[in-house]
N, C-alpha and C. Protein backbone atom coordinates (compact mmCIF):
# COMPACT_ATOMS: atom_id res chain seq x y z
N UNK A 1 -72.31 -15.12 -27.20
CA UNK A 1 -72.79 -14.08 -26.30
C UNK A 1 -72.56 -14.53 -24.85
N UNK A 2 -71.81 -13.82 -23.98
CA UNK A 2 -71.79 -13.98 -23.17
C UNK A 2 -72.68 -13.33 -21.67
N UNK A 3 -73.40 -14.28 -20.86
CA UNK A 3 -74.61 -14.66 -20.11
C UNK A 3 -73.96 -13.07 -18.87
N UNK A 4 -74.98 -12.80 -18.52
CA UNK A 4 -75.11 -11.23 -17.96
C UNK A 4 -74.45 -11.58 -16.54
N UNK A 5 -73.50 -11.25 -16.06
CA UNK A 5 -72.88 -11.31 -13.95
C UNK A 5 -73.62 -10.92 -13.14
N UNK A 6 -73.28 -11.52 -12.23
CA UNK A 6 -73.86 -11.20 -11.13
C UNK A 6 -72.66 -10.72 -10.17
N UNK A 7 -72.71 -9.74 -9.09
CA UNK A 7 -72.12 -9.08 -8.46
C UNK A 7 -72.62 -8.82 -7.29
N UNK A 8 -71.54 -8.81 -6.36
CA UNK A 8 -72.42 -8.45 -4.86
C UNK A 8 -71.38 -7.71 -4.15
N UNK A 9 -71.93 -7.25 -3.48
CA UNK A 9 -71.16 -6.39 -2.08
C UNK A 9 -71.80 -6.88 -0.51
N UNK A 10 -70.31 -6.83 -0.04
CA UNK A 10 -71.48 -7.48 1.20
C UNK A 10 -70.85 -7.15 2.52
N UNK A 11 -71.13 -5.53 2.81
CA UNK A 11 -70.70 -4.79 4.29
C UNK A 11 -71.08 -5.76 5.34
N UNK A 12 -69.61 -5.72 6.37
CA UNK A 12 -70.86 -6.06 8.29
C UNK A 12 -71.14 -4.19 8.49
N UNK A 13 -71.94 -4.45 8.99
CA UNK A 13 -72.20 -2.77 8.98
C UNK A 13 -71.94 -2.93 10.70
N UNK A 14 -70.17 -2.49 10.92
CA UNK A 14 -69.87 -2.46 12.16
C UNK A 14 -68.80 -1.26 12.39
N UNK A 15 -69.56 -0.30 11.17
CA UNK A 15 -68.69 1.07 11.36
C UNK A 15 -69.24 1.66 9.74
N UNK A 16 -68.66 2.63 9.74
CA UNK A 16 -69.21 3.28 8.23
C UNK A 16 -68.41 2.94 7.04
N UNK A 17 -68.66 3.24 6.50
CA UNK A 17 -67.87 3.10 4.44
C UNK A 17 -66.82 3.73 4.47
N UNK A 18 -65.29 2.72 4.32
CA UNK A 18 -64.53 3.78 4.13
C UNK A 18 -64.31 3.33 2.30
N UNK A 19 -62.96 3.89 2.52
CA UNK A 19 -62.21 3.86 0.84
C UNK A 19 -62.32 2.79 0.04
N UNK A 20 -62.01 1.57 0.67
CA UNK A 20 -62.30 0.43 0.43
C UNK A 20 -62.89 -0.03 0.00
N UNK A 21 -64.03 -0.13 1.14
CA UNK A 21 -65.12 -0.27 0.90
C UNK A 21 -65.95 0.23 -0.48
N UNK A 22 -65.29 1.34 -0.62
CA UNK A 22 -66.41 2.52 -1.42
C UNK A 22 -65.91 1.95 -2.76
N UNK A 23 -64.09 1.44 -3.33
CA UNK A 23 -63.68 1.03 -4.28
C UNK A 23 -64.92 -0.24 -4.37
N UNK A 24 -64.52 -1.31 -3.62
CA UNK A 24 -64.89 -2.37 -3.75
C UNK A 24 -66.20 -2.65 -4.20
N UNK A 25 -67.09 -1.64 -3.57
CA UNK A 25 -68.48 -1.65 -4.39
C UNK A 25 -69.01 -0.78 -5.79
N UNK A 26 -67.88 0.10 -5.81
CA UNK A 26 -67.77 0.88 -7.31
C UNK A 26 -67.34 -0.35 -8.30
N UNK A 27 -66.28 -1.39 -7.68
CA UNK A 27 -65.68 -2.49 -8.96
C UNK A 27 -66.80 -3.33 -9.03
N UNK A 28 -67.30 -3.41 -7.87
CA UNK A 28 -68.41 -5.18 -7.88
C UNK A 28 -70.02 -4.51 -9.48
N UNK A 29 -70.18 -3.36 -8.70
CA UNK A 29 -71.15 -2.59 -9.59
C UNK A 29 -70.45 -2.54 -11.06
N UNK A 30 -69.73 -2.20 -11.25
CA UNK A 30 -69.23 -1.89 -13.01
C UNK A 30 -68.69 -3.76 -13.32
N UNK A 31 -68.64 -4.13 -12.23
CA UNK A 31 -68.07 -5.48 -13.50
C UNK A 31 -69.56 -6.24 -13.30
N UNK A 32 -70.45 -6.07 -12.94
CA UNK A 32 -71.90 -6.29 -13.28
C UNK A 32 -72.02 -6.24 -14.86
N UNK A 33 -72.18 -4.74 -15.12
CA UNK A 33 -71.99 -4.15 -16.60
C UNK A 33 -73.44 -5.25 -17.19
N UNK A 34 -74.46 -4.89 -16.79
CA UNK A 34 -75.88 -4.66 -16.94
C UNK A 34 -76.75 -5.94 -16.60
N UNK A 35 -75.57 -6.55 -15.70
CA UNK A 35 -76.12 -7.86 -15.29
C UNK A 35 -76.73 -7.78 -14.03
N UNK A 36 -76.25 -8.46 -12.66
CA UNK A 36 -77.05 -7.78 -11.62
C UNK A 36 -76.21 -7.62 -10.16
N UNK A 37 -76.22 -6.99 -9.98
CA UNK A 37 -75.24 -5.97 -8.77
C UNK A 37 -76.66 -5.85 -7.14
N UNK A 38 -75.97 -6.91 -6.41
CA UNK A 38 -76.49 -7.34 -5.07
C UNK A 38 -75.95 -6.74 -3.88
N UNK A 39 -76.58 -6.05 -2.83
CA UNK A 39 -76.03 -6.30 -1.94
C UNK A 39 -76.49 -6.72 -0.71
N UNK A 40 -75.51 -7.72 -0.35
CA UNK A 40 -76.03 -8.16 1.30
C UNK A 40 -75.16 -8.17 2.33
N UNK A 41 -76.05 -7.62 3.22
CA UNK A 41 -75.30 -7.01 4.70
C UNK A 41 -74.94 -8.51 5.43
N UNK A 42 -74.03 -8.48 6.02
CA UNK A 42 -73.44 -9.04 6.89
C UNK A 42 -73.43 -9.24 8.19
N UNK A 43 -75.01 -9.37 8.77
CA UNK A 43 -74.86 -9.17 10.39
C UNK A 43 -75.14 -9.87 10.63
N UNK A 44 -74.25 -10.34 10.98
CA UNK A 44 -74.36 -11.87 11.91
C UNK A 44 -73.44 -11.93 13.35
N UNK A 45 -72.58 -10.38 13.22
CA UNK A 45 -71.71 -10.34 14.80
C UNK A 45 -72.82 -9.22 15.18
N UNK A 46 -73.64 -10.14 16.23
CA UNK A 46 -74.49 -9.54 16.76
C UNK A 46 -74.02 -8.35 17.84
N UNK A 47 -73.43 -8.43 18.41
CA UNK A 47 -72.40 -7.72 19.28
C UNK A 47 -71.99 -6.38 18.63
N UNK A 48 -71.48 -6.59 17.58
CA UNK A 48 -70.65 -5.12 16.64
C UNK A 48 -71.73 -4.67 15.42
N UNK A 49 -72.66 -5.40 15.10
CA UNK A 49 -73.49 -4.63 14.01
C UNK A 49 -73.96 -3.79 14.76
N UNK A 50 -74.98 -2.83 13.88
CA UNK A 50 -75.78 -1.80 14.06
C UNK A 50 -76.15 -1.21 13.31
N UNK A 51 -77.58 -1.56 13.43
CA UNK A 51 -78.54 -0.74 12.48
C UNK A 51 -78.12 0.95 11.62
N UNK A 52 -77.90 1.28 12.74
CA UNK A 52 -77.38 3.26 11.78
C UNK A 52 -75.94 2.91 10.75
N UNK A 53 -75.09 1.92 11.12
CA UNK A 53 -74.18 1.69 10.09
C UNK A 53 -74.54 1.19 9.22
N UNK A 54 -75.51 0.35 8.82
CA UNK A 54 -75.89 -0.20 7.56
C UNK A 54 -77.21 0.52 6.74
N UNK A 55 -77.59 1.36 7.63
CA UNK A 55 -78.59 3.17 7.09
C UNK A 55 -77.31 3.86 6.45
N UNK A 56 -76.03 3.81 7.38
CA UNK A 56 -75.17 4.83 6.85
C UNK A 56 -74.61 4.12 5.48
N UNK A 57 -74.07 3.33 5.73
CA UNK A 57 -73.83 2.53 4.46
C UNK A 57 -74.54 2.34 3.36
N UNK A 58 -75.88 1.92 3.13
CA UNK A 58 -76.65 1.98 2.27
C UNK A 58 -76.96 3.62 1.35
N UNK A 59 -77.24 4.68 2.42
CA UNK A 59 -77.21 5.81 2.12
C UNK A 59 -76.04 6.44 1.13
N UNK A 60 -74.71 5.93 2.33
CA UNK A 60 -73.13 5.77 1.00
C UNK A 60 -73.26 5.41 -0.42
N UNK A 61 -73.76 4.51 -0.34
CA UNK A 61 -73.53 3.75 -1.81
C UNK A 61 -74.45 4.52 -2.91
N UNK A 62 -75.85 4.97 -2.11
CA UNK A 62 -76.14 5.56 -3.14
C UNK A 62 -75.88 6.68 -3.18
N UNK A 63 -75.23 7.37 -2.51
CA UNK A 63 -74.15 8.98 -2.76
C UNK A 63 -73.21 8.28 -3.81
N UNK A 64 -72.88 7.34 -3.79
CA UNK A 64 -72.19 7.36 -5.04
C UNK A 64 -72.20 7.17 -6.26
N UNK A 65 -73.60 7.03 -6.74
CA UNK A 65 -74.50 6.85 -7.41
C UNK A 65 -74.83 5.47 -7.73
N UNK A 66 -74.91 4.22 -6.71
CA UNK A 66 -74.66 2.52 -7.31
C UNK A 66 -76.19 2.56 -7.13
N UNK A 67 -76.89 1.41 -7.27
CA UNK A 67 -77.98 0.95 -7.29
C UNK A 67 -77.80 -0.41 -7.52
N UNK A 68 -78.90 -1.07 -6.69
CA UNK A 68 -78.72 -2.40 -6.50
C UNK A 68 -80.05 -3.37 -6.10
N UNK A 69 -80.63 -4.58 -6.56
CA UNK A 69 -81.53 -4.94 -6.47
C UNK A 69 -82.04 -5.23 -4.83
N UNK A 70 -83.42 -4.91 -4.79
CA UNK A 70 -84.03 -4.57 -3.61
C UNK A 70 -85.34 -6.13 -3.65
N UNK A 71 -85.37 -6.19 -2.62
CA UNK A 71 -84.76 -6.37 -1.20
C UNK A 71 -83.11 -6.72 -0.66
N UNK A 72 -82.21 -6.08 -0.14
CA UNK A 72 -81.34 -6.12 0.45
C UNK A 72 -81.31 -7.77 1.27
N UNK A 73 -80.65 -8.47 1.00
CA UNK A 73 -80.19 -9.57 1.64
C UNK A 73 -79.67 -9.28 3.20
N UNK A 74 -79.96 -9.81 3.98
CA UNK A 74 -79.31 -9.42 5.72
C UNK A 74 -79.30 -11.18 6.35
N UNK A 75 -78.06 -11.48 6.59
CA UNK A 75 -77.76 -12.99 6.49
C UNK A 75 -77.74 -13.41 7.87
N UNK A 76 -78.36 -11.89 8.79
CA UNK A 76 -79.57 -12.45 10.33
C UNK A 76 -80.64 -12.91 10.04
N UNK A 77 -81.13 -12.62 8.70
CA UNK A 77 -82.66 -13.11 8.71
C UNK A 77 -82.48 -14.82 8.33
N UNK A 78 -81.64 -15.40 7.94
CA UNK A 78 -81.21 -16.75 7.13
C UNK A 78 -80.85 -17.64 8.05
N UNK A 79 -80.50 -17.06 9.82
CA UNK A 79 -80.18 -18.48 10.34
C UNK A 79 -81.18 -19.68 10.07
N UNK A 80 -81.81 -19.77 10.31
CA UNK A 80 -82.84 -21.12 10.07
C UNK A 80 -82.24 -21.79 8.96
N UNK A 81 -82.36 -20.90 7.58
CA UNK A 81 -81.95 -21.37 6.71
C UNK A 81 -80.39 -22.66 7.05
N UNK A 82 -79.38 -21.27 7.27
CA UNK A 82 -78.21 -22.36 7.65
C UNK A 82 -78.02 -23.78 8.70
N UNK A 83 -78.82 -23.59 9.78
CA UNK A 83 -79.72 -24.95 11.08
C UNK A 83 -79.63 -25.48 9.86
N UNK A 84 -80.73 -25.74 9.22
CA UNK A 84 -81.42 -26.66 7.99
C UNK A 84 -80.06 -27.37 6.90
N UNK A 85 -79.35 -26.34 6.36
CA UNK A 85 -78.73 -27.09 5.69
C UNK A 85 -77.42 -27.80 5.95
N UNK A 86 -77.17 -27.59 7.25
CA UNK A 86 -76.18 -28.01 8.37
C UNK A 86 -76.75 -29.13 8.62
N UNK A 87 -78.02 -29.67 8.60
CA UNK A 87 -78.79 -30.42 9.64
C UNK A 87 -79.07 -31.48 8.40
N UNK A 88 -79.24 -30.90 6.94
CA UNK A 88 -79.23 -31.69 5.68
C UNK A 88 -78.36 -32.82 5.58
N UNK A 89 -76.98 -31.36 5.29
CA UNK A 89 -75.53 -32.18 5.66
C UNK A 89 -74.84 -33.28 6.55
N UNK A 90 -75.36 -33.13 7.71
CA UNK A 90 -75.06 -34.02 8.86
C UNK A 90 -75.62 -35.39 8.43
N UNK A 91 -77.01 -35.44 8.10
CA UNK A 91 -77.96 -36.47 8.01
C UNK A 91 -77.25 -37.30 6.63
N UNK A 92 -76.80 -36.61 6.21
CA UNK A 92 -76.92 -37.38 4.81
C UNK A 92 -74.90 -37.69 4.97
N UNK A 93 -74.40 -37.65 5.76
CA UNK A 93 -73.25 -37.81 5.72
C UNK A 93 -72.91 -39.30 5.89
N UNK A 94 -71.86 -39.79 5.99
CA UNK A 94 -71.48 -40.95 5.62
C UNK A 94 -71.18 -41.57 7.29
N UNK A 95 -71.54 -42.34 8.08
CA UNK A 95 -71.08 -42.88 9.24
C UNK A 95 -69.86 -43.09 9.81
């Protein structure tokens, strides 16, 4: 038996959903196929994100009928996280 996928999609929301896009998260969702289908936004170009593109985007996906486990990942909220394991890395590196 083979162990259930995991799948993700992961917009910068620095404009709306095009074709692409819209494939790319129709394939990430079906090759899930009842395992688990993620998505996380991409804002980290503080400059070009924006909030109404990733409303618009999110809204997209589910016009197309996907669904995806909630809470939404947003990889602005994680800097600390990355400091830290940058700061892991460094420390533990070799002289």
């Amino acid at each position: 038996m083979t162990a259930p996928c995991v799948t993700r999609f992961a917009p910068s929301p620095t404009g709306l959903l095009h074709l692409g896009h819209a494939h790319a998260a129709l394939f990430a969702a079906r090759a899930a196929a009842g395992g688990r289908f993620l998505v996380r936004i991409e804002d980290i170009d503080r400059g070009r994100c924006r909030a109404e593109f990733e409303s618009a985007v999110l809204r997209d996906l589910a016009w197309l009928g996907l669904s995806w486990e909630t809470p939404v990942r947003r990889q602005s909220e994680h800097f600390e996280d990355y400091a830290g394991a940058r700061a892991d890395s460094s420390a533990s590196a070799p002289a």
